[in-house]
Each structure stands twice: as C-alpha cells, then as structure tokens.
Protein backbone atom coordinates (compact mmCIF):
# COMPACT_ATOMS: atom_id res chain seq x y z
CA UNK A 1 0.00 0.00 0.00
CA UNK A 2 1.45 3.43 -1.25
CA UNK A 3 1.45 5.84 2.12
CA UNK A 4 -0.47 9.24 1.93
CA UNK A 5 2.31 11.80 2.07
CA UNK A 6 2.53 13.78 5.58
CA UNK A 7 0.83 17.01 4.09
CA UNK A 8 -1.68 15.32 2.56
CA UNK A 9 -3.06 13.53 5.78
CA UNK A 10 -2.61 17.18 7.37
CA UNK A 11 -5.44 18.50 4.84
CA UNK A 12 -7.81 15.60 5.01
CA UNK A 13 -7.58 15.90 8.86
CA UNK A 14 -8.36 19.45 8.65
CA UNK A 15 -11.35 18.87 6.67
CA UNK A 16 -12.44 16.16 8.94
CA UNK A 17 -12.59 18.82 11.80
CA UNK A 18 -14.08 21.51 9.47
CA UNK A 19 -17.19 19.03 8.76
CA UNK A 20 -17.33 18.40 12.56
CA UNK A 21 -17.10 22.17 13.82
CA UNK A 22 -19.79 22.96 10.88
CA UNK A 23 -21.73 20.03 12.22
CA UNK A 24 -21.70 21.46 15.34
CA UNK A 25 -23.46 24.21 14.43
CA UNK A 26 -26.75 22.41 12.82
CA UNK A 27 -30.21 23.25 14.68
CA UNK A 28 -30.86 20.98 17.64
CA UNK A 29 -33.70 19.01 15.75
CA UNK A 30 -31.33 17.99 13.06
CA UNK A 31 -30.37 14.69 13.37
CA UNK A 32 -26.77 13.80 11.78
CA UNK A 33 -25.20 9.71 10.65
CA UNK A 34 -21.54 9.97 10.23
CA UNK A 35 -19.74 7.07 8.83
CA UNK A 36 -16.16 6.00 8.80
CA UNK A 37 -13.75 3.19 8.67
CA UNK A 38 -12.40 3.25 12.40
CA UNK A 39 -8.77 1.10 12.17
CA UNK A 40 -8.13 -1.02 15.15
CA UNK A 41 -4.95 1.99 15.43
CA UNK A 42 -4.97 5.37 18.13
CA UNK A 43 -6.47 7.11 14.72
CA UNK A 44 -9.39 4.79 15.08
CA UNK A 45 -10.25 5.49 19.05
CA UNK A 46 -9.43 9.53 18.10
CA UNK A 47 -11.95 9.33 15.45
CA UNK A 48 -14.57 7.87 17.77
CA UNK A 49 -13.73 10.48 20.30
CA UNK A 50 -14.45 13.19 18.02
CA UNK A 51 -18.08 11.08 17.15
CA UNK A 52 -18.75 11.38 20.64
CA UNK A 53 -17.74 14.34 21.60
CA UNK A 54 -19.95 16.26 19.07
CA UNK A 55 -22.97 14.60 20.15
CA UNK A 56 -22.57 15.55 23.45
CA UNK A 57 -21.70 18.97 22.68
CA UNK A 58 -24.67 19.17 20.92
CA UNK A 59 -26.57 17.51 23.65
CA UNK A 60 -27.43 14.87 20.58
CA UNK A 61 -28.00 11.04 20.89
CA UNK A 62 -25.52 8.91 20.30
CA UNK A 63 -26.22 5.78 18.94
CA UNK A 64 -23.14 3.35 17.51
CA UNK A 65 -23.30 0.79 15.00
CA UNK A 66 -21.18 -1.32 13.51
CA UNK A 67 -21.42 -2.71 10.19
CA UNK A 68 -19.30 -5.94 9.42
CA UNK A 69 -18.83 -7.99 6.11
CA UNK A 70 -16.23 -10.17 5.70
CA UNK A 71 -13.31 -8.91 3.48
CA UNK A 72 -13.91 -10.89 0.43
CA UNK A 73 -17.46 -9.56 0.10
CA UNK A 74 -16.00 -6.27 0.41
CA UNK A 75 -13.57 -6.73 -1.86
CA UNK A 76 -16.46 -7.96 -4.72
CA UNK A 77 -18.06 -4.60 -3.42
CA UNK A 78 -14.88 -2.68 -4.41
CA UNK A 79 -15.42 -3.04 -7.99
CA UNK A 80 -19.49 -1.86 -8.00
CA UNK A 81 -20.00 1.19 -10.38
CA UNK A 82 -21.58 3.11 -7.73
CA UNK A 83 -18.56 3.15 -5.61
CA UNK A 84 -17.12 5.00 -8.65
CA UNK A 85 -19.57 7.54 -8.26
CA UNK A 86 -19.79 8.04 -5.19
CA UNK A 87 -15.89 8.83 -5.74
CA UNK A 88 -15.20 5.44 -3.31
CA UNK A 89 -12.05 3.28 -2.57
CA UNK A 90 -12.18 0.62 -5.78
CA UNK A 91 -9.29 -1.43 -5.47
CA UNK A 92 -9.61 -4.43 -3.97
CA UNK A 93 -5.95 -4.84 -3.32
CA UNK A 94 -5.73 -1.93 -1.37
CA UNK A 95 -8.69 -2.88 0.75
CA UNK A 96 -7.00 -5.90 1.99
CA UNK A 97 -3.82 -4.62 2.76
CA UNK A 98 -5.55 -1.85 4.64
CA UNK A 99 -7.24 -4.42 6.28
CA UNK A 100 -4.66 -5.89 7.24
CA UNK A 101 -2.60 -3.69 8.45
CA UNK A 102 -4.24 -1.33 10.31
CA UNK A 103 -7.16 -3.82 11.17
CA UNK A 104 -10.85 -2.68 12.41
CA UNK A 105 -11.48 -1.38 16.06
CA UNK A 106 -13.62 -4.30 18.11
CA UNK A 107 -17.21 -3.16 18.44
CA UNK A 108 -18.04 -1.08 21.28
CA UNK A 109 -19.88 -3.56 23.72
CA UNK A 110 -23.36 -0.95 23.70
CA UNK A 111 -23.22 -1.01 20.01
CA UNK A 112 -25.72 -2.48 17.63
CA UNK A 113 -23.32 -4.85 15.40
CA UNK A 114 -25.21 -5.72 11.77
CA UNK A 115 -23.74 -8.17 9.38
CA UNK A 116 -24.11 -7.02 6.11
CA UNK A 117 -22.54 -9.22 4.02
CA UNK A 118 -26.12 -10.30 2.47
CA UNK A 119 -27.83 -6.93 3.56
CA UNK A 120 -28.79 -4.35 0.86
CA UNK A 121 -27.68 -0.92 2.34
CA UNK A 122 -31.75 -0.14 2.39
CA UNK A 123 -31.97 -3.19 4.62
CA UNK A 124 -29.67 -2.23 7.15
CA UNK A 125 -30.37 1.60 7.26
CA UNK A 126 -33.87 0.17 8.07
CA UNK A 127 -32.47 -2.07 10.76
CA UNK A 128 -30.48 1.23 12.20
CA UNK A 129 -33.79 3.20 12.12
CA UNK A 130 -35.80 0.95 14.07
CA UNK A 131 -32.83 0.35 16.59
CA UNK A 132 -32.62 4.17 17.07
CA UNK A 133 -36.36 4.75 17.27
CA UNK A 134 -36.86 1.91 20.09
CA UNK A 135 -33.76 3.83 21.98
CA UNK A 136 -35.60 6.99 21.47
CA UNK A 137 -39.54 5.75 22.55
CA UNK A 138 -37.39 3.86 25.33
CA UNK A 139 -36.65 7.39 26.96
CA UNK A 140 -39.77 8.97 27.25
C-alpha cells in the first residue's frame, strides 16, 4: 500500500474537523449519521472520540453501530460502479492490505453490530432506524 504523504493527511484531517465544527453548528432538531472506517490503530479510538464528543456537545444522541462484512465480500463490493460515483475506494488490493494492516477497532460492547454481508444498504439503514427509534420511545 502506497502511504499518503505527511501534508496530505494534514489537509484531510483538517477537513475532517471543518465538517465536525460545521456540524456542530446544525439546529438541535437535526439529526446527523456519520460514517467512517475506524482502524483497530490510536487514529481509530481519536476518530470515535471526536463522534462522541460532538454529540454531546450538541446535547445529541448517540447511537453506535457497527457494520461488518467479511473482506472478500468487500472486496467484490470494491469493484461496484456506484462506488465510482460516489468517488469510493475501488481497489480491492488496497482494501485488503488496509485491512490488514491497520485492522478494524472491536465493536463497542453498547453497540448495535449488523452483518451485512447479504444486507442491501436499504436493509440495514432500516435495521439502524428501528434500533434508534426503540432507543428513542425507550426514553420517554
């Protein structure tokens, strides 16, 4: 895997915070889903400390979930025209030496875990809904 040069990691963390501090600013009613790739490295936890740290700033649920798939299934993902589109990572190479490498952080025992390697994304954003909504009806 080809390494991101040093002030190119400095700009994509800056824009990382940018989206945060602007997401810190939305109306209280607005509800926000981030998603990201959190490596079983420090830059994994840090990540999920910023996650958390907004929504209680914000005074915001916060509701964790963790999507798994094993890696070949991701890899046959890679290759999907969509992911072009969506400007995505499409080499499946790459994916498993990131994988690899820099591994996936353990779920977070109070997090909903969902399987996804048969799931359409429509199936499992339902599953997250209904998750969320029961945590929400559970606190009134």
């Amino acid at each position: 895997m080809r390494p991101i040069p040093d002030e190119i990691q400095a700009l994509g963390t800056q824009v990382q915070l940018l989206g945060l501090e602007a997401a810190k600013l939305a109306p209280p009613d607005v509800d926000q889903i981030f998603t990201s790739y959190l490596s079983a490295q420090t830059s994994g936890q840090r990540a999920l400390g910023l996650m958390r740290d907004l929504a209680e700033t914000r005074a915001a649920h916060y509701v964790p979930v963790w999507l798994t798939c094993h890696t070949e299934e991701l890899a046959r993902r890679m290759t999907l025209p969509e992911r072009r589109q969506r400007a995505k990572m499409r080499d499946p190479d790459h994916l498993r030496d990131l994988l690899s490498e820099r591994g996936v952080m353990p779920a977070l025992p109070y997090a909903m875990q969902i399987d996804t390697a048969t799931l359409s994304p429509a199936d499992a954003a339902l599953l997250i809904a209904a998750h969320a909504g029961a945590l929400f009806l559970a606190e009134r």
